[in-house]
Structure formats: structure tokens, C-alpha cells
Protein backbone atom coordinates (compact mmCIF):
# COMPACT_ATOMS: atom_id res chain seq x y z
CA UNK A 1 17.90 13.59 -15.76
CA UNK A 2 16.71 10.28 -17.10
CA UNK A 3 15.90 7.27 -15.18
CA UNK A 4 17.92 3.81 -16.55
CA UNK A 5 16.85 0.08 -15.34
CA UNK A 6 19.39 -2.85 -16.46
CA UNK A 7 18.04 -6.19 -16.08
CA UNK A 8 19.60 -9.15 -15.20
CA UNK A 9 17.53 -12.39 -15.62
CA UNK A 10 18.43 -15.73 -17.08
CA UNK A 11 17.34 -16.48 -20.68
CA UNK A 12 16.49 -19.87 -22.12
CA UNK A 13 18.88 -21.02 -25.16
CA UNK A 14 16.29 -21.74 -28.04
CA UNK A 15 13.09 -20.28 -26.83
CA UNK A 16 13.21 -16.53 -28.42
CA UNK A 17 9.38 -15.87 -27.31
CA UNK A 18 9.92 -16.87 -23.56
CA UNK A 19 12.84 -14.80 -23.76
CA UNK A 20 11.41 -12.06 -25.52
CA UNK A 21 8.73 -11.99 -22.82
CA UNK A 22 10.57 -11.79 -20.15
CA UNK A 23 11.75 -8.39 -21.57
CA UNK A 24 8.27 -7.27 -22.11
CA UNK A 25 7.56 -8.08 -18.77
CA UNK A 26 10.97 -6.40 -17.52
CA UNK A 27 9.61 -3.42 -19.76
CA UNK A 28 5.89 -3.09 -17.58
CA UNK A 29 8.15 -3.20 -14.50
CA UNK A 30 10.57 -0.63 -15.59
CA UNK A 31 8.33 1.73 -16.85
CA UNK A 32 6.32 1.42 -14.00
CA UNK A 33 9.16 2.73 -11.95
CA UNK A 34 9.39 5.57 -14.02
CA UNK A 35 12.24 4.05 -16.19
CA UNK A 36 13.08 5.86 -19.66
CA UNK A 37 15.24 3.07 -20.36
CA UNK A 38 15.50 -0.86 -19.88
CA UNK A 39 19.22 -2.72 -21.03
CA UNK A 40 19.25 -5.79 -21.21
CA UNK A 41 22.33 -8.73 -21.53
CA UNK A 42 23.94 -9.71 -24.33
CA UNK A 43 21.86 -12.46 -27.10
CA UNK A 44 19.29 -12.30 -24.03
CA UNK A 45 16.47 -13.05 -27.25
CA UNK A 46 18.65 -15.87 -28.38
CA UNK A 47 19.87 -16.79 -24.94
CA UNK A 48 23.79 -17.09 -25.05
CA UNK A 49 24.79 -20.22 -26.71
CA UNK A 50 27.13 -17.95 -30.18
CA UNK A 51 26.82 -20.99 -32.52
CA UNK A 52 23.29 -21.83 -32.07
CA UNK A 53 22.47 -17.76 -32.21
CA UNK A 54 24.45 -17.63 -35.35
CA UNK A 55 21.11 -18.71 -37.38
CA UNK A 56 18.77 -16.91 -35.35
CA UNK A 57 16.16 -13.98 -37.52
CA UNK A 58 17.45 -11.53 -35.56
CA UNK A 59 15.73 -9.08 -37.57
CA UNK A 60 12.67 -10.77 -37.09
CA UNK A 61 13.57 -10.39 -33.07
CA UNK A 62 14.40 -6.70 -33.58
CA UNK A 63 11.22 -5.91 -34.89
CA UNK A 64 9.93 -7.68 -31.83
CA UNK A 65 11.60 -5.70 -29.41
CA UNK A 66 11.24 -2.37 -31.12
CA UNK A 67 7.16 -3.37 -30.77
CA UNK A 68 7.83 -3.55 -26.51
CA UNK A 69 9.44 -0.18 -26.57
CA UNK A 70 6.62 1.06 -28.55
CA UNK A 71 3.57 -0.61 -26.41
CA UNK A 72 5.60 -0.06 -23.38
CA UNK A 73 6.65 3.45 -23.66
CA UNK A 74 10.41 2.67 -22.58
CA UNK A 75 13.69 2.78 -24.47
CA UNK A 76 15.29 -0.65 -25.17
CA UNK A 77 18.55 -1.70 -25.27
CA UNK A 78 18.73 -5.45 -26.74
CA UNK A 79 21.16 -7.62 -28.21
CA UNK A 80 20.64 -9.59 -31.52
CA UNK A 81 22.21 -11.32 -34.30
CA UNK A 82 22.55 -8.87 -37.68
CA UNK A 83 23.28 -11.03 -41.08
CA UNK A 84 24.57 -8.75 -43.66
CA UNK A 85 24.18 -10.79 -46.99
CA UNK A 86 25.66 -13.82 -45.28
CA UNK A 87 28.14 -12.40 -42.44
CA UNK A 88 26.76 -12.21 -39.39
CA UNK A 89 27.46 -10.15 -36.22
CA UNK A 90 26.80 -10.03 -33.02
CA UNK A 91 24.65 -6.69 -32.53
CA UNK A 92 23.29 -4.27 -29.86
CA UNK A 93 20.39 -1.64 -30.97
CA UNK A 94 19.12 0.93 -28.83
CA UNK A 95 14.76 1.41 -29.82
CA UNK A 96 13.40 4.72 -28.24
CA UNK A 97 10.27 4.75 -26.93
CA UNK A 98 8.15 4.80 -29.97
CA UNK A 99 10.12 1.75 -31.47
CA UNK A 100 12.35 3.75 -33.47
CA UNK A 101 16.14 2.25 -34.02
CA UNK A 102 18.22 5.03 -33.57
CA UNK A 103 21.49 3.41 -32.71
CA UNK A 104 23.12 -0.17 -34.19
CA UNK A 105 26.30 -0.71 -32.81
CA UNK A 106 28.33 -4.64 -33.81
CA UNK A 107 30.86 -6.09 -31.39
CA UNK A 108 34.05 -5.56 -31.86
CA UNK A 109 36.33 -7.74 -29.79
CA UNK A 110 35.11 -10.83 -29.72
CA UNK A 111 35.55 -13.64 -26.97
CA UNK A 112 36.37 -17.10 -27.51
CA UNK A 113 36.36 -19.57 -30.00
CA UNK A 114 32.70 -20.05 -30.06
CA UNK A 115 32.06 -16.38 -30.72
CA UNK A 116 35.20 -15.79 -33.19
CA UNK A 117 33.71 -19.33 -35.35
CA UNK A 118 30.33 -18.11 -35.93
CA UNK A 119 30.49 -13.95 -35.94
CA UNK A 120 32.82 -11.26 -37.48
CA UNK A 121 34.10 -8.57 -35.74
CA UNK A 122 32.67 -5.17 -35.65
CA UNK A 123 34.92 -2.76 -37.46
CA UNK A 124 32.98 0.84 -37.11
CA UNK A 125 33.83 3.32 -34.44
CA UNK A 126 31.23 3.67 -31.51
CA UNK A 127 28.36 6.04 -32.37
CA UNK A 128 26.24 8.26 -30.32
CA UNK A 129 22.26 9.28 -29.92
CA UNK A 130 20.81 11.45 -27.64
CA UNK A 131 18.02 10.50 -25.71
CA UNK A 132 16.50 12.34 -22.73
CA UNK A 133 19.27 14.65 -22.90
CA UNK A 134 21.77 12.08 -22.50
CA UNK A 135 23.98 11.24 -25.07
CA UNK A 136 24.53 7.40 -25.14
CA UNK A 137 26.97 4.70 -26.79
CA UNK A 138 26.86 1.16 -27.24
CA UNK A 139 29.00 -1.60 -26.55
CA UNK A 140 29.10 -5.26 -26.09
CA UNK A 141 30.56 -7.51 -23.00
CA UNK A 142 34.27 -8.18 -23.78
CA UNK A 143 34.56 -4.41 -25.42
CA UNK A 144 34.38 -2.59 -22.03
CA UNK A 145 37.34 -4.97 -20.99
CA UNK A 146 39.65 -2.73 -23.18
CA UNK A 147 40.14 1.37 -22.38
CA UNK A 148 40.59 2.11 -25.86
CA UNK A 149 36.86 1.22 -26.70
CA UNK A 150 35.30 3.33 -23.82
CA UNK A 151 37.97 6.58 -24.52
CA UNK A 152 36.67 6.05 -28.13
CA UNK A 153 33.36 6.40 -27.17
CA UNK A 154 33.84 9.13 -24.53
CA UNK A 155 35.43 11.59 -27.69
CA UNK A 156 31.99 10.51 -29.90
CA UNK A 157 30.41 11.95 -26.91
CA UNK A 158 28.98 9.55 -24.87
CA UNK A 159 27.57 10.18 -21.07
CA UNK A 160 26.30 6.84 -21.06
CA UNK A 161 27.61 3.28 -22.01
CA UNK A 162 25.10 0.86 -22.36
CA UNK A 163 26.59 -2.42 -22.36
CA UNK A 164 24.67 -6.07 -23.04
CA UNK A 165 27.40 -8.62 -22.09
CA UNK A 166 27.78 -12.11 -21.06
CA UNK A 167 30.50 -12.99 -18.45
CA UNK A 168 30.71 -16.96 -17.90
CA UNK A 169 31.92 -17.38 -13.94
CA UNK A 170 35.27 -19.10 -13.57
CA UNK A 171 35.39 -19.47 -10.23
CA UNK A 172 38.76 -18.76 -8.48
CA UNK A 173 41.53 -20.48 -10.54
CA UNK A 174 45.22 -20.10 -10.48
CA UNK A 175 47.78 -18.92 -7.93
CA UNK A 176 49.31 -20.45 -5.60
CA UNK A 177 47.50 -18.00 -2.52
CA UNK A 178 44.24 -16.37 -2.08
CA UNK A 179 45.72 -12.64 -3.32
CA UNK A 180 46.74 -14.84 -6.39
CA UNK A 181 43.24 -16.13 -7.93
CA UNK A 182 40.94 -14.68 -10.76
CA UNK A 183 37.42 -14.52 -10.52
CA UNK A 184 35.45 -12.94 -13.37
CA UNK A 185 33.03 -11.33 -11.07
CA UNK A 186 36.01 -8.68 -10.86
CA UNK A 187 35.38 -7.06 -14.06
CA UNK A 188 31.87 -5.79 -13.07
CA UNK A 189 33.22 -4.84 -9.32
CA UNK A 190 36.95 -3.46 -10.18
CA UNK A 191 37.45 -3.07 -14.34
CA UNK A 192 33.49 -1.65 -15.22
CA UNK A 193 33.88 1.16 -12.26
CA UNK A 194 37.37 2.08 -13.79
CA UNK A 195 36.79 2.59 -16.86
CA UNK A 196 33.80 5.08 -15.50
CA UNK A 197 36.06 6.74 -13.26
CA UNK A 198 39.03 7.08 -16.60
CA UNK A 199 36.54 8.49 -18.85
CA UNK A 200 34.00 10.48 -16.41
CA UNK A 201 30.69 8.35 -17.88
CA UNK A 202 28.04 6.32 -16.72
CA UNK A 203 28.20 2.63 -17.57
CA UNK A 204 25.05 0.49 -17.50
CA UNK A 205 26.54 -3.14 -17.56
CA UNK A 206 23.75 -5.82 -17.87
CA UNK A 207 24.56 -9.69 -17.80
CA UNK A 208 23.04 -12.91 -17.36
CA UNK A 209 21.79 -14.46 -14.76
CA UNK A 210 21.49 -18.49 -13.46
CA UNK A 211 24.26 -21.32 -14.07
CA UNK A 212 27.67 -20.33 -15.88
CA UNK A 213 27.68 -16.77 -15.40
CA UNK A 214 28.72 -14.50 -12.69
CA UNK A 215 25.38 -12.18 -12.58
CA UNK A 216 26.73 -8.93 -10.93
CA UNK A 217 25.09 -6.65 -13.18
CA UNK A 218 25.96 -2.94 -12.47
CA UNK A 219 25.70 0.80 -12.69
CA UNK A 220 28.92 2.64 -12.68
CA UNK A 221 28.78 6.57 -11.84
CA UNK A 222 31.37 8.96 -13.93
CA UNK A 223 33.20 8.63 -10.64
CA UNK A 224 33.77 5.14 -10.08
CA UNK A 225 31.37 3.95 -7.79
CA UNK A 226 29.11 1.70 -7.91
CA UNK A 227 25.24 2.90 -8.29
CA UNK A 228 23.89 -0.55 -8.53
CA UNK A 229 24.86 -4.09 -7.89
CA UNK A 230 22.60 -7.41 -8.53
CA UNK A 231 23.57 -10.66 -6.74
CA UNK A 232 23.66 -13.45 -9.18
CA UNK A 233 19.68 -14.15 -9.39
CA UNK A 234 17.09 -12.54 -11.24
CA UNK A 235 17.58 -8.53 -10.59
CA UNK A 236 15.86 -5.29 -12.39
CA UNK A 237 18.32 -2.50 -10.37
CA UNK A 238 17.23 0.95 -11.17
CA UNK A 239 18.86 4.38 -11.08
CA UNK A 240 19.11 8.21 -11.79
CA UNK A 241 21.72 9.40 -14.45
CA UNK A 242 22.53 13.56 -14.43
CA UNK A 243 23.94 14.97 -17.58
CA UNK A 244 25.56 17.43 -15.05
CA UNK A 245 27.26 14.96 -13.27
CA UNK A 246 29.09 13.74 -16.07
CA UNK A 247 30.74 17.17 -16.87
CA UNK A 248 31.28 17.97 -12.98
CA UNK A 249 33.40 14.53 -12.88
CA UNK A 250 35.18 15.53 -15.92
CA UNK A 251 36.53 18.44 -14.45
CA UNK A 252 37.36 17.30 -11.36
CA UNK A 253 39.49 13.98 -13.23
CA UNK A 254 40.63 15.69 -16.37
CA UNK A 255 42.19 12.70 -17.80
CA UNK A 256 40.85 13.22 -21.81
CA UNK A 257 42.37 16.32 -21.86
CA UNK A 258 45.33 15.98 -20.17
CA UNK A 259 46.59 12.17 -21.51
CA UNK A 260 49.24 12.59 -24.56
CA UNK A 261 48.29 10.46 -27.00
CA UNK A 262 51.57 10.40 -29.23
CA UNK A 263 53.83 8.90 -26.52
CA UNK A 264 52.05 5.49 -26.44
CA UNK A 265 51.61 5.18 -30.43
């Protein structure tokens, strides 16, 4: 068993060591709860504004958070910008609790034209580490929005998704009646959940809090329900992940092994 905390807090475009922290602070409370891990949402260090991140030392900020998992005792899951010799992605790194990078994953659907202007897509497969005898997976906002992502990760062996995102509210728009609007809040409540439930794995889903995003941070259990749930303020929600649970809701919903893969290429 391993205890997980997601945060969900509102960062401060342009003011890395406010941001950063707030993590560290997130980090003492975590741990302090008996937390092996902290995630946090996506460019948190940066605070999410994609072209003003682009030109961020996100290595710099790496080696900053790797030194709060290592003085805090707590995994870290952050988000940063990685240059490699000029192109620049939008990262997630997982830090165990000696400050060790063990897992660099780079997002792979991107959202927007802000995001597709200043970042390249991720083009590697998602990896796994084990950690507490978990093995997790990252990811990064809009990736969890498509099944093939999760499945992908799921058959690398994930139990756990840890996903940094950023999900701007919309507000209801569209449709002529009430059963007919979109609100962005849904894919933490209704899309997050289902791809737990499709792929029997826990899915730690950490966003932003304050003005133009929807909060609603979550926990997702291999069975679809919902573990966790922040409002839209500042949240640190807390919860136990079982190994065992993950293989008991895997043979209950045998989905992986049963889909056939050749009739939808």
C-alpha cells in the first residue's frame, strides 16, 4: 500500500520561487500525513501561461524540486519545461524520495494553439517505475482525454497514472437545453473515472486552482469511482492506493484481455 496526496493550489505566472514554495510547503503537509507521494498540476513551477513557460530553466526548476523530495522525504510528481538543444517540451518527472529522477515522461497531445506554438509533441511511449510497490506512469492533462494513451500505459504496466494537467473552465456553452451544454469540469467527474474503470488503474489527476480553471482535482479507483474530489479552491486530498486492488478490478472487468485489437485498425 502506498499513501498518494495530489494538490491542487493556484500558481502565480512568473514567480517560479513562490510557486516552488508552495510545493515545499504542500510537501511538509503531505508527508506529515504519511504521504509517499505529492502530484502536483501541470507547469505549476512556471504557473500555466505555455508561451511565457517556453523560456523557463526548467532544469534549473527540476533540480529544485528533486531538492524538496529529498529534504522532505516524499516522492514528487512536477511538471516542467525540458529544452533538448533548442526544442522544448512540455515535461512531467516523477523524483523519489531521495531526489532521484526515475521517470521523465513529455506530453504528447498537445492542447491549443498556445501550447502547439511554443512546445513539440512527445513522441515516446509511456514508461513505468516502481515505487512502493506500485508501478506508476506519467501523463500530462489533455493525454488522459484519449483511451489509447491510458491502454498504452496500462500494457507498460502501470497501477497508477499520475497526471499534472491544466483544464481552463468553459462554463456551460452550446445547446440549445440544459442536457445539451459542455462544461469542462466533466472530464475530471465522467472521462478521468472511465478511463480508470476501462483499464482497472488508479488515476491521480491534479489541476489548478483560482480564475480560468475548473479545479476538481481527483483520485480515480481501478473501478471508477471517485476516491477524492477538491472544490475549485486550494485542496491537498489524500488517499490509500492497494496494488491488490488493481489486479482484483482487473479480473472482475477483463477488458485488456478480452478487447480485439485488429478489428478497429
Amino acid at each position: 500500500m502506498a499513501r498518494i496526496a495530489v494538490l491542487q493550489a493556484e500558481s502565480r505566472v512568473g514567480e517560479p520561487g513562490e510557486n516552488l514554495a508552495l510545493i515545499r510547503r504542500a510537501a511538509v503537509r503531505a508527508a506529515e500525513a504519511g504521504a509517499d507521494l505529492l502530484i502536483t498540476p501541470e507547469l505549476f513551477p512556471t504557473g500555466y501561461a505555455p508561451a511565457l513557460a517556453a523560456g523557463s530553466d526548467g532544469a534549473g526548476m527540476r533540480k529544485e524540486l528533486a531538492a524538496i523530495a529529498d529534504e522532505e522525504g516524499i516522492g514528487v510528481v512536477a511538471s516542467t519545461v525540458e529544452d533538448d538543444s533548442g526544442t522544448r517540451f512540455i515535461s512531467a518527472s516523477f523524483f523519489d524520495e531521495t531526489g532521484a529522477e526515475l521517470l521523465r515522461y513529455r506530453k504528447a497531445h498537445l492542447f491549443g494553439d498556445e501550447e502547439r506554438s511554443a512546445f513539440m509533441p512527445g513522441a515516446g511511449m509511456p514508461r513505468t517505475t516502481e515505487f512502493r510497490g506500485l508501478s506508476i506512469a506519467l501523463g500530462i492533462c489533455y493525454d488522459i482525454e484519449f483511451p489509447e494513451y491510458a491502454r498504452a500505459a496500462v500494457r507498460a504496466g502501470a497501477d497508477l497514472l499520475c497526471i499534472p494537467t491544466a483544464v481552463p473552465a468553459t462554463g456551460d456553452v452550446g445547446g440549445p437545453r440544459p442536457l445539451h451544454t459542455y462544461n469542462a469540469e466533466r472530464i475530471s467527474t465522467l472521462l478521468v473515472p472511465a478511463r480508470a474503470l476501462e483499464n482497472g488503474v488508479y488515476i491521480a489527476y491534479a489541476n489548478h486552482a483560482g480564475a480560468g480553471f475548473t479545479g476538481t482535482s481527483v483520485i480515480a479507483s481501478p473501478y471508477g469511482t471517485l476516491l477524492a474530489e477538491a472544490a475549485d479552491g486550494e485542496e491537498l486530498l489524500l488517499t490509500d492506493i492497494h496494488p491488490d486492488e488493481v489486479q482484483r478490478a482487473r479480473r472482475l472487468n477483463t477488458y485488456a484481455q478480452d478487447i480485439r485489437p485488429e478489428l478497429y485498425r
